[in-house]
C-alpha atoms as a PDB file:
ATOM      1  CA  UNK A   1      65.737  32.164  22.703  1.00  0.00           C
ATOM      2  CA  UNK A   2      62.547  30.675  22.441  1.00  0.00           C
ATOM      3  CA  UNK A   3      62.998  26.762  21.024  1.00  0.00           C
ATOM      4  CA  UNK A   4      60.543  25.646  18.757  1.00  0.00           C
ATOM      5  CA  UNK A   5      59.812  22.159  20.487  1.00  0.00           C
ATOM      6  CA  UNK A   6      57.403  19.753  18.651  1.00  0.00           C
ATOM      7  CA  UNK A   7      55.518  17.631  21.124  1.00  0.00           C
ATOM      8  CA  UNK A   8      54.428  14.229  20.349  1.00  0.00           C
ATOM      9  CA  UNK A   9      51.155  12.847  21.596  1.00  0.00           C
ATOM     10  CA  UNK A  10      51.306   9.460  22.988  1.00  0.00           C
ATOM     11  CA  UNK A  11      48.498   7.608  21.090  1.00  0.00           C
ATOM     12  CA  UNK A  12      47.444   4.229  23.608  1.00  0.00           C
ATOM     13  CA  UNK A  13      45.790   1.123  21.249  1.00  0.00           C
ATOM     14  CA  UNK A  14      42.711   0.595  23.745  1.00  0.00           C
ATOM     15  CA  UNK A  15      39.925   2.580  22.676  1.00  0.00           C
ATOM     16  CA  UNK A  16      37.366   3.149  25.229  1.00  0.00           C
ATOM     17  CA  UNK A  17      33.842   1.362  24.095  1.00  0.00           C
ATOM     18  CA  UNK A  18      32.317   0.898  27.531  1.00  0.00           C
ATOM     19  CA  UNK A  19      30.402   4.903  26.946  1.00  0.00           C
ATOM     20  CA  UNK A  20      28.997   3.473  23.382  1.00  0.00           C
ATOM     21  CA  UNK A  21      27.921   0.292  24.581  1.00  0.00           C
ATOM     22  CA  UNK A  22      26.066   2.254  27.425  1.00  0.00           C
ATOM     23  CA  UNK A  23      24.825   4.604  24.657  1.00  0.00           C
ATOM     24  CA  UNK A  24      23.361   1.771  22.642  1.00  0.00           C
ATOM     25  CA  UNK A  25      21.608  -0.235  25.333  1.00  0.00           C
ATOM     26  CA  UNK A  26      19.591   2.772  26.162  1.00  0.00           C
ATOM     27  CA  UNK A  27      19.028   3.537  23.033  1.00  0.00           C
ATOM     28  CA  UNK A  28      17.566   0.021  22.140  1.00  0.00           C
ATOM     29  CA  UNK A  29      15.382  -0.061  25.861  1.00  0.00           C
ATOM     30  CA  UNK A  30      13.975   3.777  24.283  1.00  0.00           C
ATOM     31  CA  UNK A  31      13.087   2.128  21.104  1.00  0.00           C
ATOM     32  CA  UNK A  32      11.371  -1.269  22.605  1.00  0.00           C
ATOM     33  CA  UNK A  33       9.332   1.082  24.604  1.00  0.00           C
ATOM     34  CA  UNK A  34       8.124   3.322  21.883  1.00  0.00           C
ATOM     35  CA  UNK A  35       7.326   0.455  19.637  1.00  0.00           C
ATOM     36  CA  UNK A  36       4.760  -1.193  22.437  1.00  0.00           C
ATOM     37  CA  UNK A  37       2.541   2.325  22.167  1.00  0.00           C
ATOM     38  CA  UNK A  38       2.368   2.121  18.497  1.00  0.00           C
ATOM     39  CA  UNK A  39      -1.252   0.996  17.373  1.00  0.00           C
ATOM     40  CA  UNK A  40      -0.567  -0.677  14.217  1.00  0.00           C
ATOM     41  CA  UNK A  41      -3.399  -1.803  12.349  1.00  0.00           C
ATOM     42  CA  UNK A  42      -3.728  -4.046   9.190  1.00  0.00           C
ATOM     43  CA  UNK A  43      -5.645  -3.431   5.884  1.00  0.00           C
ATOM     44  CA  UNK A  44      -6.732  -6.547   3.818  1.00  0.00           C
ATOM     45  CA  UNK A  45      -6.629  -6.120   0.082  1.00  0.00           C
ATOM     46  CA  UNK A  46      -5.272  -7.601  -2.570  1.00  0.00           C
ATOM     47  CA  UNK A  47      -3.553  -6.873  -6.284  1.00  0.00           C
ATOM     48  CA  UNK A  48      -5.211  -7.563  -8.847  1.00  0.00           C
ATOM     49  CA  UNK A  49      -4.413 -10.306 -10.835  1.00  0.00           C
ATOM     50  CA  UNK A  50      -1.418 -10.754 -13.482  1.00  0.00           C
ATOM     51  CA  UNK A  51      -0.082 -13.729 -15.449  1.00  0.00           C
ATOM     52  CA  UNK A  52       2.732 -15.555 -14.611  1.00  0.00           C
ATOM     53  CA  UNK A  53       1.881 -18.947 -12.850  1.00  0.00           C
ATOM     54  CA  UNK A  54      -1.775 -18.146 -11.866  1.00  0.00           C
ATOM     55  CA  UNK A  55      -2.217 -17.649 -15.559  1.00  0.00           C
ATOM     56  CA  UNK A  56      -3.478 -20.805 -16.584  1.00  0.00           C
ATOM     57  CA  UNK A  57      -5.683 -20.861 -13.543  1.00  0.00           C
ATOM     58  CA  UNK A  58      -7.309 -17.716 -14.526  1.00  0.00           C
ATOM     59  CA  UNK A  59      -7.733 -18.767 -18.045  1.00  0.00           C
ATOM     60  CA  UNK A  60      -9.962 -22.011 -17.181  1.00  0.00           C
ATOM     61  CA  UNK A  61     -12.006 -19.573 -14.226  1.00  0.00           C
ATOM     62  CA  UNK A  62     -12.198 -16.904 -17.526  1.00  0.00           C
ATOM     63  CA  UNK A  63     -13.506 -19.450 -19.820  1.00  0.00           C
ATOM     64  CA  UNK A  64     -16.496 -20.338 -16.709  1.00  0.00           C
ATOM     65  CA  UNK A  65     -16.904 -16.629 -16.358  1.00  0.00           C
ATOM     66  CA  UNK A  66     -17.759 -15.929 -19.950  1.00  0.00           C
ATOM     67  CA  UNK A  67     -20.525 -17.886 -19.833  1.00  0.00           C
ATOM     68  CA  UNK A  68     -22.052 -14.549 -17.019  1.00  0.00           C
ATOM     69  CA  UNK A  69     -21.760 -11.166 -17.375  1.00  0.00           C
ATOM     70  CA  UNK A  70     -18.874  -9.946 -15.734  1.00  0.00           C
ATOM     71  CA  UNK A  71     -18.958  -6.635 -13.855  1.00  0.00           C
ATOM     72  CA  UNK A  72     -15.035  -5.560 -13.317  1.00  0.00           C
ATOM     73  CA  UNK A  73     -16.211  -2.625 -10.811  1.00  0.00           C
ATOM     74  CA  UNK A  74     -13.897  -0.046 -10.704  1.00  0.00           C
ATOM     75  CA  UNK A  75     -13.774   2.980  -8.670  1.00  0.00           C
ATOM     76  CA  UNK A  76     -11.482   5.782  -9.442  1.00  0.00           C
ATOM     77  CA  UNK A  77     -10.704   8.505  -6.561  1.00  0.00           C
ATOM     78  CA  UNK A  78      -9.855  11.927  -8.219  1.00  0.00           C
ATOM     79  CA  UNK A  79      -9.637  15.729  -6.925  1.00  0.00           C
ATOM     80  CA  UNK A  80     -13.328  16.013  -8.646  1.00  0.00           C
ATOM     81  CA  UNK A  81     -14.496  12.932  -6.778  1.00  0.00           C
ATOM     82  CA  UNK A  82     -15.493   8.912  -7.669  1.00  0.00           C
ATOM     83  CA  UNK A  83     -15.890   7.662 -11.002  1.00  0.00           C
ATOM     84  CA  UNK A  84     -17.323   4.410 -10.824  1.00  0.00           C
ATOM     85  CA  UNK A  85     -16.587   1.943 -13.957  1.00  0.00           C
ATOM     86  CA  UNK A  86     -17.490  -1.126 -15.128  1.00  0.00           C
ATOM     87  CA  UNK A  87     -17.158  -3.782 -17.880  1.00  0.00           C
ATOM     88  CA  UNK A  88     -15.643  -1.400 -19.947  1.00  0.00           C
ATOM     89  CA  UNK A  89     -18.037   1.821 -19.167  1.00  0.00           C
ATOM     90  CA  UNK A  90     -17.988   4.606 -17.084  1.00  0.00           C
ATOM     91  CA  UNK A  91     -21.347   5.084 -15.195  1.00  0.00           C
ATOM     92  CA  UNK A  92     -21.876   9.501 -15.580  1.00  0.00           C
ATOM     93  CA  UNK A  93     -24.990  11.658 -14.196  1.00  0.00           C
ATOM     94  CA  UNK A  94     -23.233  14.429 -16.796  1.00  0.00           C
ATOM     95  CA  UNK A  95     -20.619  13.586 -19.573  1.00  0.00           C
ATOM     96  CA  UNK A  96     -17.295  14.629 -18.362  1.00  0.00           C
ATOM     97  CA  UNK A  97     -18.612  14.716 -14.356  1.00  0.00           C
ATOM     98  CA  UNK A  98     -17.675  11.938 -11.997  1.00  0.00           C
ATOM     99  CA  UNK A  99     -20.003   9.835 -11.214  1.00  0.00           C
ATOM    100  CA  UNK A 100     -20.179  10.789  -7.177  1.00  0.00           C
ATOM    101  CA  UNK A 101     -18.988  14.853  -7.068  1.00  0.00           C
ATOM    102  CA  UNK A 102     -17.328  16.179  -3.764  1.00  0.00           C
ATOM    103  CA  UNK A 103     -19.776  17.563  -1.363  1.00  0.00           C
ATOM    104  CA  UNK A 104     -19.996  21.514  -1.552  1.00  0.00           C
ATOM    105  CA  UNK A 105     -18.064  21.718   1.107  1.00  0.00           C
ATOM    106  CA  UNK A 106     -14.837  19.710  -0.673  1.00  0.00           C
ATOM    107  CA  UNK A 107     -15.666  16.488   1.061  1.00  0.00           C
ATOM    108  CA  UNK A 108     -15.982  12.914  -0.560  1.00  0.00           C
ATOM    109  CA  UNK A 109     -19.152  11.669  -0.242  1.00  0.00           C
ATOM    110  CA  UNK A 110     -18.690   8.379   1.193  1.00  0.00           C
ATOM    111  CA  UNK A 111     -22.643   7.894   1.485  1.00  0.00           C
ATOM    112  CA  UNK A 112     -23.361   8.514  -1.806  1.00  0.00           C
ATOM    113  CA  UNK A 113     -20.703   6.184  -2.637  1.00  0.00           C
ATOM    114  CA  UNK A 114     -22.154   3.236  -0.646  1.00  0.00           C
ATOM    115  CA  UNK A 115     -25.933   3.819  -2.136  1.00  0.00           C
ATOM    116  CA  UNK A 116     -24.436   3.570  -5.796  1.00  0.00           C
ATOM    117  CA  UNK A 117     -22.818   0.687  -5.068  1.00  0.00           C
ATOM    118  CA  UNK A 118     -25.549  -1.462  -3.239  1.00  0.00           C
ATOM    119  CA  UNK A 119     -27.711  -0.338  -6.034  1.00  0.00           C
ATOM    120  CA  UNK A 120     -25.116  -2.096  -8.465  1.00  0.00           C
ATOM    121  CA  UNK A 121     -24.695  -5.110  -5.938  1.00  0.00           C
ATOM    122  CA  UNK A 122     -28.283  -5.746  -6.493  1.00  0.00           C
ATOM    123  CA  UNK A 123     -27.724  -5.826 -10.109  1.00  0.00           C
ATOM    124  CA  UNK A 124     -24.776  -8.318  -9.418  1.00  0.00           C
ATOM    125  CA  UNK A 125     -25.349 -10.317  -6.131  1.00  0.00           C
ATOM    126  CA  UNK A 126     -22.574 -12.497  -7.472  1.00  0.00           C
ATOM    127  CA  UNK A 127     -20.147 -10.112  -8.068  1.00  0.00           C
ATOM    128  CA  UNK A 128     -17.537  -9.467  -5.135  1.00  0.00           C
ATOM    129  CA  UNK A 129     -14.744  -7.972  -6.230  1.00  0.00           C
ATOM    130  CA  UNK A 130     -14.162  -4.074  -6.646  1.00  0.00           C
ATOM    131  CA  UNK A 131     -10.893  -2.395  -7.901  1.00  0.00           C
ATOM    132  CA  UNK A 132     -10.176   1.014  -6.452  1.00  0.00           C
ATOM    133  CA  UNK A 133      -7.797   3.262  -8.549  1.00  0.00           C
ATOM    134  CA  UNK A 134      -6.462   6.094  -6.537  1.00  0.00           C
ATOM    135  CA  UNK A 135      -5.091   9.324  -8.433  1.00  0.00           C
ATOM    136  CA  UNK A 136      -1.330  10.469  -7.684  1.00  0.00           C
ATOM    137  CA  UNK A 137      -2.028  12.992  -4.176  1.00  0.00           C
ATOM    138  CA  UNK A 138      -4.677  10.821  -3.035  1.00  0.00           C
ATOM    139  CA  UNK A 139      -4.774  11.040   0.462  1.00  0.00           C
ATOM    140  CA  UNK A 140      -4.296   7.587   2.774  1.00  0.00           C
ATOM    141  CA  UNK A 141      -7.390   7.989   4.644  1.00  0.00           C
ATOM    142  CA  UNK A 142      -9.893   8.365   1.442  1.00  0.00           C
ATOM    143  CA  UNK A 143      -8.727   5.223   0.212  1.00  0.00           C
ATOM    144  CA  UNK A 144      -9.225   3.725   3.324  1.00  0.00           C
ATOM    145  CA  UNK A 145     -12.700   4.815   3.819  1.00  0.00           C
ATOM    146  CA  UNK A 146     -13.427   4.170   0.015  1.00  0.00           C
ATOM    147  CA  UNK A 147     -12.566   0.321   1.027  1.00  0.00           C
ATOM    148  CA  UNK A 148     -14.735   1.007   3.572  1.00  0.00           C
ATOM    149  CA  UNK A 149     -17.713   2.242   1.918  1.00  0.00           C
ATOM    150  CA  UNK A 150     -17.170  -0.296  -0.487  1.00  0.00           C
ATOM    151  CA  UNK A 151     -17.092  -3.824   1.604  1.00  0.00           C
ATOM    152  CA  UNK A 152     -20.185  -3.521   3.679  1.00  0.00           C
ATOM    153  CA  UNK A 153     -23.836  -1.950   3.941  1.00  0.00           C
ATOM    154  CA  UNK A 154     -25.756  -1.668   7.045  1.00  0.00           C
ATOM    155  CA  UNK A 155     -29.538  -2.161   6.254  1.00  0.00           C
ATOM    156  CA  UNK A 156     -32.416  -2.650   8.953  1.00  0.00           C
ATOM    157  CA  UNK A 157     -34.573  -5.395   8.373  1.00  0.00           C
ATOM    158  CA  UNK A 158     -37.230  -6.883  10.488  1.00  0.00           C
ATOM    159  CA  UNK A 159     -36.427  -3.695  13.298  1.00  0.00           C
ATOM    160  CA  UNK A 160     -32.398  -4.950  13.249  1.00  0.00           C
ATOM    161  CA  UNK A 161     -29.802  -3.548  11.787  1.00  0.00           C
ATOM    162  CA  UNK A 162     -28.200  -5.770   9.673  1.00  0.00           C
ATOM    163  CA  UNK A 163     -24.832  -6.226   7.444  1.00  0.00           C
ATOM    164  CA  UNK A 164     -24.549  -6.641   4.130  1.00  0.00           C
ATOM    165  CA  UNK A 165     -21.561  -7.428   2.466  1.00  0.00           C
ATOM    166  CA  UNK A 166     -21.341  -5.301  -1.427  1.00  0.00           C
ATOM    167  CA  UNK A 167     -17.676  -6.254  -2.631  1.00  0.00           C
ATOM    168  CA  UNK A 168     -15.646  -7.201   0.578  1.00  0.00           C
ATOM    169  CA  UNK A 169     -12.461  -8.090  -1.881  1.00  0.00           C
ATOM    170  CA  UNK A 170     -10.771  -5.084  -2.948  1.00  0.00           C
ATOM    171  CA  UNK A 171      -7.889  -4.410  -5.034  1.00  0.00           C
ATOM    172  CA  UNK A 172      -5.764  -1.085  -5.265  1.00  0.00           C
ATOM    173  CA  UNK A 173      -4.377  -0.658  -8.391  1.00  0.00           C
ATOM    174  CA  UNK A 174      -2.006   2.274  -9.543  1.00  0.00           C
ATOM    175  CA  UNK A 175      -2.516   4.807 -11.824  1.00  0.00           C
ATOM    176  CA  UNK A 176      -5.691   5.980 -13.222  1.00  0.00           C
ATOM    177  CA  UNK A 177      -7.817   4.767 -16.255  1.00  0.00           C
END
């Protein structure tokens, strides 16, 4: 007659952690490596301004920038291209067009983009601030190279190439207006 026997396991206290431990340090030696080959690179902009402390601030620097015409560039990245704004207005070649259409081939036209704006910097020498307004599914890179296009201006003068700054501090504001 076969006995139906129940075994017990002996259970011990001491759990082995030596295997983990060895798991972890190599995982932490994997991930110091990897993070020296990253390139990591840094963007300067800013957001635009809000009340709050800085309020009062603002309020005297408003009261002093009355007094001159105040530009409040803003550029607007959309699937149809860059509509450029400011001090209230839109600037359009054709009502209901951006201002700078993609390139036939789907492209943003960065140049373009650069020649508006140095013709408005001459308007506005004292103007240095731009506001760029990115559309939801924007890609990373076009903003960057908007900022781009948008800080500097190489111009030759006198046989040398030369840079000019247009509007070197740039905000990125959400949404669309």
């Amino acid at each position: 007659m076969i006995k139906n026997r129940k075994r017990e396991l002996s259970v011990s206290g001491d759990i082995n952690v030596i295997p983990f431990i060895d798991m972890l340090s190599v995982i932490i030696i994997f991930l110091i490596m990897v993070a020296s080959f990253m390139n990591l690179g840094i963007v300067e902009s800013s957001m635009p301004r809000a009340g709050g402390a800085e309020a009062q601030a603002a309020q005297q620097e408003q009261k002093q920038q009355q007094e001159q015409q105040r530009l409040d560039l803003t550029i607007a990245i959309t699937e149809k291209g860059f509509y450029i704004g400011g001090a209230g207005a839109i600037l359009q070649e054709r009502a209901g067009e951006p201002t700078i259409p993609k390139k036939p081939d789907g492209e943003y036209d960065y140049q373009a983009l650069n020649d508006k704006l140095w013709e408005i910097k001459k308007e506005y020498p004292n103007e240095w601030t731009v506001i760029v307004l990115p559309e939801d599914g924007i890609k990373y890179e076009v903003i960057i190279k908007v900022m781009d296009a948008s800080r500097e201006r190489w111009i030759e003068e006198n046989g040398k190439k030369v840079k000019k700054y247009l509007f070197p501090n740039v905000a990125i504001a959400a949404g669309i207006f």
